[in-house]
C-alpha atoms as a PDB file:
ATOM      1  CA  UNK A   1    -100.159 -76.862-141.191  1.00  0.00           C
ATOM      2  CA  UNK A   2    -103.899 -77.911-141.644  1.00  0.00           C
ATOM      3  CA  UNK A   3    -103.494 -80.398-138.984  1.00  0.00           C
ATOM      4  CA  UNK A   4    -102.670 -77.337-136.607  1.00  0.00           C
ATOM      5  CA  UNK A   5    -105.546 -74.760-137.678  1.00  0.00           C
ATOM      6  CA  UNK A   6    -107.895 -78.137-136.955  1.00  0.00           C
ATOM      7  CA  UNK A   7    -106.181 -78.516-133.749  1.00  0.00           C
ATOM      8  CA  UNK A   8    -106.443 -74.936-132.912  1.00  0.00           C
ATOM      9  CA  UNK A   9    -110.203 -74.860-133.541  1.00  0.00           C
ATOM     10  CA  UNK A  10    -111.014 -77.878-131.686  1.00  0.00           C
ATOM     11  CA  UNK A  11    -109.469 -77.107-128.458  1.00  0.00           C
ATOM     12  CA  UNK A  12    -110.112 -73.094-128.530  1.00  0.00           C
ATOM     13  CA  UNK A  13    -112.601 -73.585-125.782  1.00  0.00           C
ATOM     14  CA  UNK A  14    -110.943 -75.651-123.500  1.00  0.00           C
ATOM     15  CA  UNK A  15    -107.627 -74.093-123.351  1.00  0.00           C
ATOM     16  CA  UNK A  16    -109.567 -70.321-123.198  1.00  0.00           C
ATOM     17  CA  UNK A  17    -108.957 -70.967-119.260  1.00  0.00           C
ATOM     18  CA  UNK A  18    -105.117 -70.598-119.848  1.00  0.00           C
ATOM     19  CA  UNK A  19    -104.710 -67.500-121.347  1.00  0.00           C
ATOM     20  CA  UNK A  20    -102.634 -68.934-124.262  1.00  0.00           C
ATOM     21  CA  UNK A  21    -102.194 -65.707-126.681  1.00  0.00           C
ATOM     22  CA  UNK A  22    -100.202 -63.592-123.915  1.00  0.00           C
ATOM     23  CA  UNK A  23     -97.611 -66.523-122.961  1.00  0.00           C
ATOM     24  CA  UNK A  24     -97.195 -67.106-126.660  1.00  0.00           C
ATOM     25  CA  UNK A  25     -96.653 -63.248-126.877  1.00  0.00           C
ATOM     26  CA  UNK A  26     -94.107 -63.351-123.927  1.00  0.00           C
ATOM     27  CA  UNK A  27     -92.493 -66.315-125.592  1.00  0.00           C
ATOM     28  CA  UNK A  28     -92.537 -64.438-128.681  1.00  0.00           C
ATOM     29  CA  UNK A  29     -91.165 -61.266-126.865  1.00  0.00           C
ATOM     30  CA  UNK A  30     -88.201 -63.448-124.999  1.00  0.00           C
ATOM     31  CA  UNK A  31     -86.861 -64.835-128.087  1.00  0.00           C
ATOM     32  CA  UNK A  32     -87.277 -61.717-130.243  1.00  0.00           C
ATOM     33  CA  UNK A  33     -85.621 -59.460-127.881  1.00  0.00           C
ATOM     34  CA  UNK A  34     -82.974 -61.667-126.874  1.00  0.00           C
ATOM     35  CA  UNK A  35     -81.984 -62.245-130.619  1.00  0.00           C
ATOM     36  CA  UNK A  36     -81.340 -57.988-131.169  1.00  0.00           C
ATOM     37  CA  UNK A  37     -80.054 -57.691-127.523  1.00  0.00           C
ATOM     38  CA  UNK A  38     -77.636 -60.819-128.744  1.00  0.00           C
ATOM     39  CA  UNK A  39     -76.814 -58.929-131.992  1.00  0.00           C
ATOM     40  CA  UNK A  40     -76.334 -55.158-130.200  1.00  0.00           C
ATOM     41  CA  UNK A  41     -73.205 -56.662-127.437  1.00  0.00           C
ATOM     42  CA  UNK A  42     -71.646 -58.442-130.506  1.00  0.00           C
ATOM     43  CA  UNK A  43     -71.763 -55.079-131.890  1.00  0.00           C
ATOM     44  CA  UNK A  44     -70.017 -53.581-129.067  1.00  0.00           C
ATOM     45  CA  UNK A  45     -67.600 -56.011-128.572  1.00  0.00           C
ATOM     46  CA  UNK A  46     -66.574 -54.975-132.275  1.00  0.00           C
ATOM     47  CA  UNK A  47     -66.469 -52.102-131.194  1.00  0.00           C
ATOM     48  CA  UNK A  48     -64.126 -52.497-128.050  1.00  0.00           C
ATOM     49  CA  UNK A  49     -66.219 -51.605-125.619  1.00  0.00           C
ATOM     50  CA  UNK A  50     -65.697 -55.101-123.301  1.00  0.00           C
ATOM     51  CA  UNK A  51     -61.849 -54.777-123.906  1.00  0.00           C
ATOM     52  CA  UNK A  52     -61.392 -53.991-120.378  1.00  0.00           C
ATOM     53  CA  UNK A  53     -62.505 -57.588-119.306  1.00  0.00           C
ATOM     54  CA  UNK A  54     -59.445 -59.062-120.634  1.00  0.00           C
ATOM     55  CA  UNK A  55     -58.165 -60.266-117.148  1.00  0.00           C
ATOM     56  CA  UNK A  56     -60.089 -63.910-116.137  1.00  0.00           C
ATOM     57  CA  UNK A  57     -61.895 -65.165-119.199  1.00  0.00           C
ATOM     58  CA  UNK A  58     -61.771 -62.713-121.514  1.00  0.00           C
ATOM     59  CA  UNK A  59     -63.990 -60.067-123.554  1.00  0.00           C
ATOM     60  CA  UNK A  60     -66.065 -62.653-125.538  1.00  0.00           C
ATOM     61  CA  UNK A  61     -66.638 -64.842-121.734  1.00  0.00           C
ATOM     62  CA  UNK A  62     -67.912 -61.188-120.343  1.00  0.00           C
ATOM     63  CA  UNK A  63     -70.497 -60.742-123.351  1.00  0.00           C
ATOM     64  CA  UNK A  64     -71.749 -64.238-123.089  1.00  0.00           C
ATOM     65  CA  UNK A  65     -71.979 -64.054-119.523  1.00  0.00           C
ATOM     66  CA  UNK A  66     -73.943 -60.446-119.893  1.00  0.00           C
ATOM     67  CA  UNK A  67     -76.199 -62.059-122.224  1.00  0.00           C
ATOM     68  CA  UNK A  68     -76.924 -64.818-120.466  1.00  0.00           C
ATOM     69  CA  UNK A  69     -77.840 -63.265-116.807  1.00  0.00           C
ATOM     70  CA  UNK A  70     -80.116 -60.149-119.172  1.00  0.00           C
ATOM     71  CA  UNK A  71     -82.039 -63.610-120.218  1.00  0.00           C
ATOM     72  CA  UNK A  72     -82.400 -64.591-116.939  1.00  0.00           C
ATOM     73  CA  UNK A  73     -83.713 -61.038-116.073  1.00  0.00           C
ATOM     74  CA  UNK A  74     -86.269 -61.577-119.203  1.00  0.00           C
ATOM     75  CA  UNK A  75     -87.420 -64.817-118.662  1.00  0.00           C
ATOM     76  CA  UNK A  76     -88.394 -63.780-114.792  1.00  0.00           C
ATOM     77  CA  UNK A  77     -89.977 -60.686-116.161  1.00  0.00           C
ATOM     78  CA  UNK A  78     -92.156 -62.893-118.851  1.00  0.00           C
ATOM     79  CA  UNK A  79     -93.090 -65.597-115.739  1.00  0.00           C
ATOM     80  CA  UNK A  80     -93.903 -62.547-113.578  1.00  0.00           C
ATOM     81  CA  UNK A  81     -96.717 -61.684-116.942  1.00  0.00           C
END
């Protein structure tokens, strides 16, 4: 951890250019979001709310598939930032 602060301080001025504290925050943002958004359609599959995707691959297949293209979304949202 003191090898990172050292790092940190040393190359504060040259990576200033790059704007690093809003694409950490959008990284930050990304993961954070896509953890609750994760947690909130396992909560409605619970619930029975996907049951009507039972034809092809299922309910669960439907969620994961919904989750993954809402990342998608996210992580072209956070580039666009």
């Amino acid at each position: 951890v003191l090898a990172l602060g050292e790092l940190a301080v040393n190359v504060k001025e040259e990576i200033s250019l790059l704007r690093p504290y809003g694409k950490f925050l959008s990284v930050k943002f990304v993961v954070f979001f896509g953890f609750w958004q994760g947690m909130v359609l396992q909560g409605l599959l619970k619930l029975g709310v996907f049951d009507g995707f039972n034809s092809g691959c299922g309910a669960k297949c439907a969620v994961t598939a919904i989750q993954n293209t809402l990342i998608c979304v996210e992580m072209l949202a956070a580039s666009i930032v």
